[in-house]
PDB file of N, CA and C in Angstrom:
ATOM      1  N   UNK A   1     -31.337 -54.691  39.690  1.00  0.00           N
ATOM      2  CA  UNK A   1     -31.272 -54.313  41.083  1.00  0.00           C
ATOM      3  C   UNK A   1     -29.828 -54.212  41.581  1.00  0.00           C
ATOM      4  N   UNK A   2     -28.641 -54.982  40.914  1.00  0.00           N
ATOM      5  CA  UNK A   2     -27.558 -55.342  41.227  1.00  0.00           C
ATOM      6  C   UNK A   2     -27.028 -53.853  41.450  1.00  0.00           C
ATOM      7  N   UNK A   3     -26.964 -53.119  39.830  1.00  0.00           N
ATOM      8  CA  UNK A   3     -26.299 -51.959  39.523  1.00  0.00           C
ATOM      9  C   UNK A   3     -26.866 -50.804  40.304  1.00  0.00           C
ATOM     10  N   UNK A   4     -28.231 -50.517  41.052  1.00  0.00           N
ATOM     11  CA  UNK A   4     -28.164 -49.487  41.180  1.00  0.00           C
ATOM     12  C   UNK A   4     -27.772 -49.528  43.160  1.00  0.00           C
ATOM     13  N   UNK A   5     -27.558 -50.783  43.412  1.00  0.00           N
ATOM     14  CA  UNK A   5     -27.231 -51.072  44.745  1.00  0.00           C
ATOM     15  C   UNK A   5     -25.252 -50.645  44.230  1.00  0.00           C
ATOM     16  N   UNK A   6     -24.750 -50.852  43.749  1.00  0.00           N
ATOM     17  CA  UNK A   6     -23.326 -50.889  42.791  1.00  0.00           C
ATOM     18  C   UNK A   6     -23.322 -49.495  43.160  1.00  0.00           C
ATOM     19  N   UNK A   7     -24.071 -48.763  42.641  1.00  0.00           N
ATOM     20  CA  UNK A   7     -23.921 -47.641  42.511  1.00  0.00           C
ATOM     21  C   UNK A   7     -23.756 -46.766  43.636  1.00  0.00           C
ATOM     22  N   UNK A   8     -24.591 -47.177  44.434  1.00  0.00           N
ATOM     23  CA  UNK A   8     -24.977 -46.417  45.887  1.00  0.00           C
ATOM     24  C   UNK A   8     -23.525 -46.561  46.448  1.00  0.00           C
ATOM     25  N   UNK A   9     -23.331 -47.798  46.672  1.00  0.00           N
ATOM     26  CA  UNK A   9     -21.830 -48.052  47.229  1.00  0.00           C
ATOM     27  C   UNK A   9     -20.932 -47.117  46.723  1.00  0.00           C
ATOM     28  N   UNK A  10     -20.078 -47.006  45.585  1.00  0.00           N
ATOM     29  CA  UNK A  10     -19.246 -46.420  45.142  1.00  0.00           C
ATOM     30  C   UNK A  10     -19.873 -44.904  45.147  1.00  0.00           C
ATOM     31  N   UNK A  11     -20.615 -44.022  45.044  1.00  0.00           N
ATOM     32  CA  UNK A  11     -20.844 -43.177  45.757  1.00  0.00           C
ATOM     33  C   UNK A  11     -20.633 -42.720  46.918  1.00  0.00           C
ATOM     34  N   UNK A  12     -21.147 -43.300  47.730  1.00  0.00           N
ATOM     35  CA  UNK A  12     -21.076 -43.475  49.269  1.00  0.00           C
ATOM     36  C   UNK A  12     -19.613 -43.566  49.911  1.00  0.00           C
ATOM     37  N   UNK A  13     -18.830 -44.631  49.446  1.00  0.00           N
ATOM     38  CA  UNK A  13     -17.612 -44.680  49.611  1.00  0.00           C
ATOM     39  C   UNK A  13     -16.121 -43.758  48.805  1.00  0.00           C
ATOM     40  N   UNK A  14     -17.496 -42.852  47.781  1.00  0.00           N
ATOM     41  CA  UNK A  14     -16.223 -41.374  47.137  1.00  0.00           C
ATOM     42  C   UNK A  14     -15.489 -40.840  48.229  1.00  0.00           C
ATOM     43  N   UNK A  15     -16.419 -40.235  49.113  1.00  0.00           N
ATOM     44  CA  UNK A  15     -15.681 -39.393  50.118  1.00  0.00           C
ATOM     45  C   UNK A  15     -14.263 -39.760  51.384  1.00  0.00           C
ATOM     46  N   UNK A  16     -14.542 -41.448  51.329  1.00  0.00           N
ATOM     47  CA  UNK A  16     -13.520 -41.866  52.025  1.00  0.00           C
ATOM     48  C   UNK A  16     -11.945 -42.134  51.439  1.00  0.00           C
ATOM     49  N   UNK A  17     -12.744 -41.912  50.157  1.00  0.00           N
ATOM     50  CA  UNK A  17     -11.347 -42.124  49.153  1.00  0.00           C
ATOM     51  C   UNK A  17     -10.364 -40.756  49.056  1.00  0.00           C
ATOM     52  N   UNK A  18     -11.198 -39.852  48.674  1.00  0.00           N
ATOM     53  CA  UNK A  18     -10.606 -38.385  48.626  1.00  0.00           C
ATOM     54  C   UNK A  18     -10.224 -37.920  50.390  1.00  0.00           C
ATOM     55  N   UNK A  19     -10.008 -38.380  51.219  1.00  0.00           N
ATOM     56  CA  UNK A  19      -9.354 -38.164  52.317  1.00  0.00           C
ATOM     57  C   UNK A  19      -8.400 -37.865  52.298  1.00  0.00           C
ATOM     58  N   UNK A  20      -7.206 -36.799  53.091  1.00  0.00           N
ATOM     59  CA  UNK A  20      -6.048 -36.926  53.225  1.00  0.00           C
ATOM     60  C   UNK A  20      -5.717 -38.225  54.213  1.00  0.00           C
ATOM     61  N   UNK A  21      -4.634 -38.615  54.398  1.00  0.00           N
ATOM     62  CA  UNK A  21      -4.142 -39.126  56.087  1.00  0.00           C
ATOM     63  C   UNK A  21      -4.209 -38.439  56.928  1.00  0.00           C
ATOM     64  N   UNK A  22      -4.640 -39.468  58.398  1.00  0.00           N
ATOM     65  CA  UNK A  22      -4.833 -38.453  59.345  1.00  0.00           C
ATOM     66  C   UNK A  22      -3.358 -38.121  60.230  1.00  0.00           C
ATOM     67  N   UNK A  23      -2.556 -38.826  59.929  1.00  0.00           N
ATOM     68  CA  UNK A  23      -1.242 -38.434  60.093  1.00  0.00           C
ATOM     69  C   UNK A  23      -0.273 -39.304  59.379  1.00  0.00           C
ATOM     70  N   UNK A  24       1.172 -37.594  59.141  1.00  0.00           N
ATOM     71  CA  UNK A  24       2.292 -38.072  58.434  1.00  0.00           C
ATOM     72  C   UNK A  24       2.917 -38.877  59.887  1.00  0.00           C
ATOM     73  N   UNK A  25       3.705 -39.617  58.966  1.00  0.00           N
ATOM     74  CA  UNK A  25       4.730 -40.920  59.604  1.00  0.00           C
ATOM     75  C   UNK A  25       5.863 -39.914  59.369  1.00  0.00           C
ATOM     76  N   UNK A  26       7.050 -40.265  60.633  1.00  0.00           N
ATOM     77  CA  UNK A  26       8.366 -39.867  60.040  1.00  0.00           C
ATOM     78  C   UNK A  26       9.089 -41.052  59.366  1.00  0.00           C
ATOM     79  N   UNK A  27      10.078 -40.372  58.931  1.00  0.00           N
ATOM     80  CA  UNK A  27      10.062 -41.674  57.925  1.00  0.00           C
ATOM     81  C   UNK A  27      12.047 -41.367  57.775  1.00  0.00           C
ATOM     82  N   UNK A  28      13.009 -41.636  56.933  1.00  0.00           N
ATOM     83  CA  UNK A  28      14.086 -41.775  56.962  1.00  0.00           C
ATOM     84  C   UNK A  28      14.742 -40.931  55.759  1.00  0.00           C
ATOM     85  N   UNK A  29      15.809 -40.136  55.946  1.00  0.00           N
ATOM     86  CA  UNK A  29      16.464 -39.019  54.766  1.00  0.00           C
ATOM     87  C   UNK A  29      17.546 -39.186  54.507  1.00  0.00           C
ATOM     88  N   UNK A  30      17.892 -39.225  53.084  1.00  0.00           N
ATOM     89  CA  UNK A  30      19.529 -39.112  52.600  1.00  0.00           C
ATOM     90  C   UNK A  30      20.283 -37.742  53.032  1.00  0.00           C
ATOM     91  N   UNK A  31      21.154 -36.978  53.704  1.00  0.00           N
ATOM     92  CA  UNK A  31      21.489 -36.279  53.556  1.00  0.00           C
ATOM     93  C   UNK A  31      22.749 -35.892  52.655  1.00  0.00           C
ATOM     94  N   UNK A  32      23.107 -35.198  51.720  1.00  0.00           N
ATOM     95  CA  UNK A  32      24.456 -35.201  51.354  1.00  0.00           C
ATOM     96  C   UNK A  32      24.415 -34.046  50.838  1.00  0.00           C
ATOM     97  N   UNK A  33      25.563 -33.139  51.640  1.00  0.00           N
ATOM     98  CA  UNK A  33      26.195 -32.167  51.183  1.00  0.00           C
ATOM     99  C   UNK A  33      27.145 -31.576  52.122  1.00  0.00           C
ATOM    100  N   UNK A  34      27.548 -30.080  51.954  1.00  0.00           N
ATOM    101  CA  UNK A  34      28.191 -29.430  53.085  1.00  0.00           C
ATOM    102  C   UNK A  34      28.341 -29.147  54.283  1.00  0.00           C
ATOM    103  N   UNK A  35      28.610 -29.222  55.233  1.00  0.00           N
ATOM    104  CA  UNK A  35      28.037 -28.889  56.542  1.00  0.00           C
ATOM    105  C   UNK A  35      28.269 -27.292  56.839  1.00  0.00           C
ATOM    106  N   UNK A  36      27.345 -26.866  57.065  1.00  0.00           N
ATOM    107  CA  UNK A  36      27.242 -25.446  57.616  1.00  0.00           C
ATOM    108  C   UNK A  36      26.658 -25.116  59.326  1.00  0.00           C
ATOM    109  N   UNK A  37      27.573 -24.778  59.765  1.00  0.00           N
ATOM    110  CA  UNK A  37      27.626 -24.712  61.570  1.00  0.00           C
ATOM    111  C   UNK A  37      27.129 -23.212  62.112  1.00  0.00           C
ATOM    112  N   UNK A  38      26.009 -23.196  62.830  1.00  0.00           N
ATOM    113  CA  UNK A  38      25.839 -22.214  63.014  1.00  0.00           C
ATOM    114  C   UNK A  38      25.424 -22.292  64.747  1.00  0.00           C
ATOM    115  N   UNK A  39      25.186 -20.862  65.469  1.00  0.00           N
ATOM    116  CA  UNK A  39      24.970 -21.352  66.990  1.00  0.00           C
ATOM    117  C   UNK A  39      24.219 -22.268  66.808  1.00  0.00           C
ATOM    118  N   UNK A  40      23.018 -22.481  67.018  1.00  0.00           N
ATOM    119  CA  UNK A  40      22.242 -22.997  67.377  1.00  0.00           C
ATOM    120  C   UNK A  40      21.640 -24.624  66.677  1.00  0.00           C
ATOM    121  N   UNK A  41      22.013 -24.709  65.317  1.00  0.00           N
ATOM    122  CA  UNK A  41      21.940 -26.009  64.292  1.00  0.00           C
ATOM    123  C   UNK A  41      23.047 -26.328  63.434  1.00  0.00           C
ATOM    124  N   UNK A  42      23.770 -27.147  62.980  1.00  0.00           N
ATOM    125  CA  UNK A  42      24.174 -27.756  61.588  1.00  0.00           C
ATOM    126  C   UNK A  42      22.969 -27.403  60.630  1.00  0.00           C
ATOM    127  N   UNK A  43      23.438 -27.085  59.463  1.00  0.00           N
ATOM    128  CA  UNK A  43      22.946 -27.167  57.820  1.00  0.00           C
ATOM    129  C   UNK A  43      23.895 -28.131  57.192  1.00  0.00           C
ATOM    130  N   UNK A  44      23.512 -29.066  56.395  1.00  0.00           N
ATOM    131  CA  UNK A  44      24.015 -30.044  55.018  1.00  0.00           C
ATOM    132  C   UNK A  44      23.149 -29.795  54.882  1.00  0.00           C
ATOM    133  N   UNK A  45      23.796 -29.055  53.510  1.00  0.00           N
ATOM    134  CA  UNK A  45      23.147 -29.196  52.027  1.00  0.00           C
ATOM    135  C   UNK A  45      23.762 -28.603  50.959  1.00  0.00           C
ATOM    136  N   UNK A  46      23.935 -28.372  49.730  1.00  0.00           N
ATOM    137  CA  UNK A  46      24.792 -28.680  48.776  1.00  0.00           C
ATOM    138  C   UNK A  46      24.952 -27.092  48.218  1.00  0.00           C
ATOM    139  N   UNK A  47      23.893 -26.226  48.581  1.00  0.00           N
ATOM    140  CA  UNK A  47      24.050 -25.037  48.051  1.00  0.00           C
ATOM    141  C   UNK A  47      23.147 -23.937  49.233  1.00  0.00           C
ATOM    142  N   UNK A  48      23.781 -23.267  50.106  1.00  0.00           N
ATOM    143  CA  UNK A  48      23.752 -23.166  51.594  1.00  0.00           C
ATOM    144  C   UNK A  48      22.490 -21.936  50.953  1.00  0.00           C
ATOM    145  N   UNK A  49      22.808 -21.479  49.579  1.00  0.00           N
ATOM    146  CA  UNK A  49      22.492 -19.658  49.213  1.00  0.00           C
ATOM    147  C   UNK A  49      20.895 -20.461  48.263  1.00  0.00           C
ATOM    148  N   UNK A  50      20.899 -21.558  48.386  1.00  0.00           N
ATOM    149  CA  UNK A  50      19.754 -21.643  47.460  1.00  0.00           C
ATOM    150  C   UNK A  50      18.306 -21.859  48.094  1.00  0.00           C
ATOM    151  N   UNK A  51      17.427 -21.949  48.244  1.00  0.00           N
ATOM    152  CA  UNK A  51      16.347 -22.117  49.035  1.00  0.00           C
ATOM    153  C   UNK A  51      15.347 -23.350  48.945  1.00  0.00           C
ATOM    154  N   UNK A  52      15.629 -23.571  47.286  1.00  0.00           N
ATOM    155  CA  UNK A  52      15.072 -24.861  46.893  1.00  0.00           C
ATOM    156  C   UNK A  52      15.705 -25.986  47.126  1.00  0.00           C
ATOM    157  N   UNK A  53      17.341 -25.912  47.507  1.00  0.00           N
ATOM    158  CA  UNK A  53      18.051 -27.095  47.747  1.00  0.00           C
ATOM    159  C   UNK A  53      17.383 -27.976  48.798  1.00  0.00           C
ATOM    160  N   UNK A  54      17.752 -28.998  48.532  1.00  0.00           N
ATOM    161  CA  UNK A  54      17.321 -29.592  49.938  1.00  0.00           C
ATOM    162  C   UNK A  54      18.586 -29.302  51.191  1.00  0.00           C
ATOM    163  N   UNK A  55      17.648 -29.544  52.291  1.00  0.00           N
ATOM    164  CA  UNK A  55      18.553 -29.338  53.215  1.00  0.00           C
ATOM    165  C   UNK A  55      18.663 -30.451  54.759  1.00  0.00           C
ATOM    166  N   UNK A  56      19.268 -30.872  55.418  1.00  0.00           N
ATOM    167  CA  UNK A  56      19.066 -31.262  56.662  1.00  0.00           C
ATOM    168  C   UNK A  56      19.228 -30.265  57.800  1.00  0.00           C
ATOM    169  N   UNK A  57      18.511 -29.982  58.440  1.00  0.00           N
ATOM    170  CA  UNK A  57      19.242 -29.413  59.840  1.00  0.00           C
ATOM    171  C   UNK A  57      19.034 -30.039  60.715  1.00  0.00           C
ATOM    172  N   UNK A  58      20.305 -29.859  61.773  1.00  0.00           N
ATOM    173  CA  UNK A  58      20.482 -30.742  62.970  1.00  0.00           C
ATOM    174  C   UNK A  58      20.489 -29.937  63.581  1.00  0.00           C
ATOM    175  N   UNK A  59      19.481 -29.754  64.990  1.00  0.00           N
ATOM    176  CA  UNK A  59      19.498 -28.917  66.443  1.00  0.00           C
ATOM    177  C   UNK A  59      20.638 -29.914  67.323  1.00  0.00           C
ATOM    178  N   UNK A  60      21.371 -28.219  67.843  1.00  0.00           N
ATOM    179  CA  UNK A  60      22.499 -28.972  68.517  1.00  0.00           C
ATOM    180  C   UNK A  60      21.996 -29.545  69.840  1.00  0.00           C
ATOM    181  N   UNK A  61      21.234 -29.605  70.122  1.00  0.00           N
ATOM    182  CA  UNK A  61      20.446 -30.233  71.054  1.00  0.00           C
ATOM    183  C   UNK A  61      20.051 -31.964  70.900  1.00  0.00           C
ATOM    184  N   UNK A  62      20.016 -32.203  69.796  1.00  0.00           N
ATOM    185  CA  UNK A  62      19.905 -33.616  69.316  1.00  0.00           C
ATOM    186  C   UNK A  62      20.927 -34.532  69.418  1.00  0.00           C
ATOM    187  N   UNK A  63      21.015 -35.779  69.455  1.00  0.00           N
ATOM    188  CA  UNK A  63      21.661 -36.968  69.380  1.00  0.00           C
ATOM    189  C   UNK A  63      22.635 -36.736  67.749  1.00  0.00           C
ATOM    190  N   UNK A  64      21.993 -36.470  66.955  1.00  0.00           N
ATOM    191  CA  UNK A  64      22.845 -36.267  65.718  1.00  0.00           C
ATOM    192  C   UNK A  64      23.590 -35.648  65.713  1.00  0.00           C
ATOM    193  N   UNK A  65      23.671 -34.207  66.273  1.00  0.00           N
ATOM    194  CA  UNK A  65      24.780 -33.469  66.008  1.00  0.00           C
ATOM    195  C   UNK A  65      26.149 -33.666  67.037  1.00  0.00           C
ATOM    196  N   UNK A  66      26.269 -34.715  68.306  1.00  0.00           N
ATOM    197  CA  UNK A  66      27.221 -35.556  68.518  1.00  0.00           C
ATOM    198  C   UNK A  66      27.613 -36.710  67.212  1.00  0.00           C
ATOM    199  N   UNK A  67      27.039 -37.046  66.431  1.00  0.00           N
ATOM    200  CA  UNK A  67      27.319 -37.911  65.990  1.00  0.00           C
ATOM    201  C   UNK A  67      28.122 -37.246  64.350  1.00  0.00           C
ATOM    202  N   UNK A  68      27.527 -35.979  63.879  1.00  0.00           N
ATOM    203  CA  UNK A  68      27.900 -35.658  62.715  1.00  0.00           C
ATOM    204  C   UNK A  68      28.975 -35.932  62.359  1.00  0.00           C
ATOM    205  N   UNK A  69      30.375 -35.798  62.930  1.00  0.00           N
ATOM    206  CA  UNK A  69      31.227 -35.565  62.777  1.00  0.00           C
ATOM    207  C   UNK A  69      31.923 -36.996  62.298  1.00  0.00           C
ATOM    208  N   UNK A  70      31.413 -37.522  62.868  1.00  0.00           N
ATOM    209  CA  UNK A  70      31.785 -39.580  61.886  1.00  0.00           C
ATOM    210  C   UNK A  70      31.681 -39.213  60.498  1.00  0.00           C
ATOM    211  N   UNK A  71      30.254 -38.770  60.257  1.00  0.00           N
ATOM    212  CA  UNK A  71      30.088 -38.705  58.096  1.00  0.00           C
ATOM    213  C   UNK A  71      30.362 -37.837  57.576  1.00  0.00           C
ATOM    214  N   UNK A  72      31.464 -37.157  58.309  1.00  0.00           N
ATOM    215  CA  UNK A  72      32.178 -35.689  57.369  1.00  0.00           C
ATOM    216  C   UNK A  72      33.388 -36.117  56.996  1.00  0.00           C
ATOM    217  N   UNK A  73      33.578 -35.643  55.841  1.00  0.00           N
ATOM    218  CA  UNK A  73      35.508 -35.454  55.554  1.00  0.00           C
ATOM    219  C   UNK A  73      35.730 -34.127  56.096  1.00  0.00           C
ATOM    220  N   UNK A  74      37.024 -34.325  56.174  1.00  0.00           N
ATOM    221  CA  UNK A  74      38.344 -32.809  56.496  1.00  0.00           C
ATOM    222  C   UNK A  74      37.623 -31.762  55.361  1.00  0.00           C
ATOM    223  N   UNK A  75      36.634 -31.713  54.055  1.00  0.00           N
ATOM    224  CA  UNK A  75      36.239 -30.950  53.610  1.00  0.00           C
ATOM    225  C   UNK A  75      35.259 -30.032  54.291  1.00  0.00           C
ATOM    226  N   UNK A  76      34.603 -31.146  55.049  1.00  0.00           N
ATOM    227  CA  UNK A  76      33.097 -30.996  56.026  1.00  0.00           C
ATOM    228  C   UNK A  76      32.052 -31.125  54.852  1.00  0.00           C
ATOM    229  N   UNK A  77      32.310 -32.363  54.189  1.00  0.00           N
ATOM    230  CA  UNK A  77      31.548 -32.919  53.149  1.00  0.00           C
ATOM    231  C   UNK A  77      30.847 -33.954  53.640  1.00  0.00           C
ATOM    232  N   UNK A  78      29.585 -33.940  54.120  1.00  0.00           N
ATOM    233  CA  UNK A  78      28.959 -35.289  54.361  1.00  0.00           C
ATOM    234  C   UNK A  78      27.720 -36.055  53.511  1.00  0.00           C
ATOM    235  N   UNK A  79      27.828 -37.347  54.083  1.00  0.00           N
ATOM    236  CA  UNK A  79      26.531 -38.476  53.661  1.00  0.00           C
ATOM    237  C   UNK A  79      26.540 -39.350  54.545  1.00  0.00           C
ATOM    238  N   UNK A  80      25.054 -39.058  54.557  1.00  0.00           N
ATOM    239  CA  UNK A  80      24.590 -40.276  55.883  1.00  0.00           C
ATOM    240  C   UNK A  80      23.241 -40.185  55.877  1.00  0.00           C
ATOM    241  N   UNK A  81      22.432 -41.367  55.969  1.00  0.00           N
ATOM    242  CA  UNK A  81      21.041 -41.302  56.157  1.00  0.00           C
ATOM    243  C   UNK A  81      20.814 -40.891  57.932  1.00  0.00           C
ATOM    244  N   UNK A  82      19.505 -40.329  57.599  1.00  0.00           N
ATOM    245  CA  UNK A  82      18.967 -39.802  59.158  1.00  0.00           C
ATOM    246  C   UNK A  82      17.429 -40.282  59.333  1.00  0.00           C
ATOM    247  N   UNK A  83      16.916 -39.702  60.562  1.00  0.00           N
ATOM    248  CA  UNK A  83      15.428 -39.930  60.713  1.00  0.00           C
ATOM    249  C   UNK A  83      15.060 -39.009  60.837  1.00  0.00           C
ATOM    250  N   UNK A  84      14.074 -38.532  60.418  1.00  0.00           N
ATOM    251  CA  UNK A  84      13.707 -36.997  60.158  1.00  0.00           C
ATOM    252  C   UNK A  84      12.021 -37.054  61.109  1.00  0.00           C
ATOM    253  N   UNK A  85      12.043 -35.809  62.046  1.00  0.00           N
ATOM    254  CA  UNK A  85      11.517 -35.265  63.290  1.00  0.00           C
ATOM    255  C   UNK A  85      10.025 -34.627  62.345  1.00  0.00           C
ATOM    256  N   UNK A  86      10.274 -34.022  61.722  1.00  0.00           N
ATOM    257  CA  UNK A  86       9.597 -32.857  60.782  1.00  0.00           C
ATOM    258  C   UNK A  86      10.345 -32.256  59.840  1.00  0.00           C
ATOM    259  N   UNK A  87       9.156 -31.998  58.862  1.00  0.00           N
ATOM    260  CA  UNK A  87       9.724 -31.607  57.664  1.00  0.00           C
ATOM    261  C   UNK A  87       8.974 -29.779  57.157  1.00  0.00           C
ATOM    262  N   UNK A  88       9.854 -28.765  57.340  1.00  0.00           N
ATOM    263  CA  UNK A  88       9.135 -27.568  56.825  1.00  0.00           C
ATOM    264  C   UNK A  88      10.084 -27.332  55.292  1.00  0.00           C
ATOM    265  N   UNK A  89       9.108 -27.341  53.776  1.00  0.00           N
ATOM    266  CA  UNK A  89       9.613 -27.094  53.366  1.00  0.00           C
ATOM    267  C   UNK A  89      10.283 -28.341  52.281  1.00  0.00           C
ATOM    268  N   UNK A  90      11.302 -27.640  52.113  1.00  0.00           N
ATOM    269  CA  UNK A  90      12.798 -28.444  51.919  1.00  0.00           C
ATOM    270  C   UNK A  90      13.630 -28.919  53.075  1.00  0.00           C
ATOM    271  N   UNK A  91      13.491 -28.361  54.228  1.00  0.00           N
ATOM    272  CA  UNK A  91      14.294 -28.295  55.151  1.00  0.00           C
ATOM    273  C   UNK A  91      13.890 -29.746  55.680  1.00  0.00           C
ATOM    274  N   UNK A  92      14.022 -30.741  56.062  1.00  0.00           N
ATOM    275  CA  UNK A  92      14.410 -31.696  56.856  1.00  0.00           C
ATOM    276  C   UNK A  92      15.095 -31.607  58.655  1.00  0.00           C
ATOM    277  N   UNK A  93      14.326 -31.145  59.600  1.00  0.00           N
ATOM    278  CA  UNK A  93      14.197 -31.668  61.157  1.00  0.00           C
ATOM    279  C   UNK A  93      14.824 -32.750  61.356  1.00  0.00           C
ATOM    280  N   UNK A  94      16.139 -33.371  61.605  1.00  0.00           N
ATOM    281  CA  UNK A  94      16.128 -34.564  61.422  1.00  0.00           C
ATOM    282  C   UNK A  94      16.794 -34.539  63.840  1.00  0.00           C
ATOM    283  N   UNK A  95      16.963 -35.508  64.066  1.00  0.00           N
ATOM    284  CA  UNK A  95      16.971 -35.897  65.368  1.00  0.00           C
ATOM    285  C   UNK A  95      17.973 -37.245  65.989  1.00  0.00           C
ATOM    286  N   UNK A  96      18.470 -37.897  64.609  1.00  0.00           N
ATOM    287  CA  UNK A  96      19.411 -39.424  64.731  1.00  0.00           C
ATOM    288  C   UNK A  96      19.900 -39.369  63.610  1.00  0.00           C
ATOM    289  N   UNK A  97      21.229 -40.386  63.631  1.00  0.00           N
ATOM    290  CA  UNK A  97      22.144 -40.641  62.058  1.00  0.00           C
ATOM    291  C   UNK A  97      21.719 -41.534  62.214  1.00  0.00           C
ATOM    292  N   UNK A  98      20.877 -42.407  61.448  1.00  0.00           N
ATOM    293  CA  UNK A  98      20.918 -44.313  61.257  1.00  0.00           C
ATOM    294  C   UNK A  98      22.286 -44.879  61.078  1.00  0.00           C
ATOM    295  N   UNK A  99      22.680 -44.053  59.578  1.00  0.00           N
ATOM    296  CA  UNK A  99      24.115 -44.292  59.305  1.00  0.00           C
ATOM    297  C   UNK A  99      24.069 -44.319  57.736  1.00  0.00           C
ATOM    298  N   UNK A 100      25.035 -45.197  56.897  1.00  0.00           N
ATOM    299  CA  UNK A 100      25.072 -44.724  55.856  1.00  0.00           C
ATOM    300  C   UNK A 100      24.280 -44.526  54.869  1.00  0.00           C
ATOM    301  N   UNK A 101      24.617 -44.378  53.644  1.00  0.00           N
ATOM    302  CA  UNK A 101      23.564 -44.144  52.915  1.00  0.00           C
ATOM    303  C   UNK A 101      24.252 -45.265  51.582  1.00  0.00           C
ATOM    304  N   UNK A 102      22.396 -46.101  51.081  1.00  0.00           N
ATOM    305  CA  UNK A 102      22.967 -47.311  50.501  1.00  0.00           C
ATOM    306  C   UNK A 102      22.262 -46.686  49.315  1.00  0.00           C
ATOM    307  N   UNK A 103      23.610 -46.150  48.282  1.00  0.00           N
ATOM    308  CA  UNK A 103      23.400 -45.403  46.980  1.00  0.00           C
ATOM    309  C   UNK A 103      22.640 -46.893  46.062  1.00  0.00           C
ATOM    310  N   UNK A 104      21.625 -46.272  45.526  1.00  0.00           N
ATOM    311  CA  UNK A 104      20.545 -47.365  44.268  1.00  0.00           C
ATOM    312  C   UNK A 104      19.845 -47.738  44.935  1.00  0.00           C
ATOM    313  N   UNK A 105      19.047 -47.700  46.299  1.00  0.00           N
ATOM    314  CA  UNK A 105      18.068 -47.700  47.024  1.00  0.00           C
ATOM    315  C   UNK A 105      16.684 -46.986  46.399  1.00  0.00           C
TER     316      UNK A 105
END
């Protein structure tokens, strides 16, 4: 009697398993690469012409892109972790600098 009560359960409970989430979390991004300035956003990312690179963009409208300019060198080479808004893509939405980025994390 045990097993076929066993059974019913794990059946029954398949479908809750194969669920997606009902929502993504934002969650926190390494950024590191070039900065690329354009009207309307910043781009970092390491290869501006590639599509698969990853990328951050910052709307100049955001809190971050006052702040970019701390994690750049005179190259306009940056790294800095962020909090990321939305994600399309590769592209990274991000909206705040936390601050650095703790390499072996």
């Amino acid at each position: 009697m045990r097993e076929p009560r066993l059974a019913a359960i794990c059946i029954l409970s398949f479908p809750l398993l194969t669920l997606p989430p009902l929502a993504a979390h934002a969650r926190d991004v390494d950024c590191n690469g070039y900065r690329y300035g354009m009207k309307i956003r910043d781009v970092v990312t390491l290869d501006i012409n590639n599509e698969k690179s990853p990328a951050c963009e910052i709307p100049n409208n955001s809190r971050a892109w006052s702040q970019i300019k701390k994690w750049c060198n005179d190259d306009e080479f940056c790294t800095f972790r962020a909090h990321v808004v939305r994600r399309n893509g590769n592209r990274y939405i991000i909206d705040r600098i936390i601050g650095s980025v703790n390499w072996g994390d």
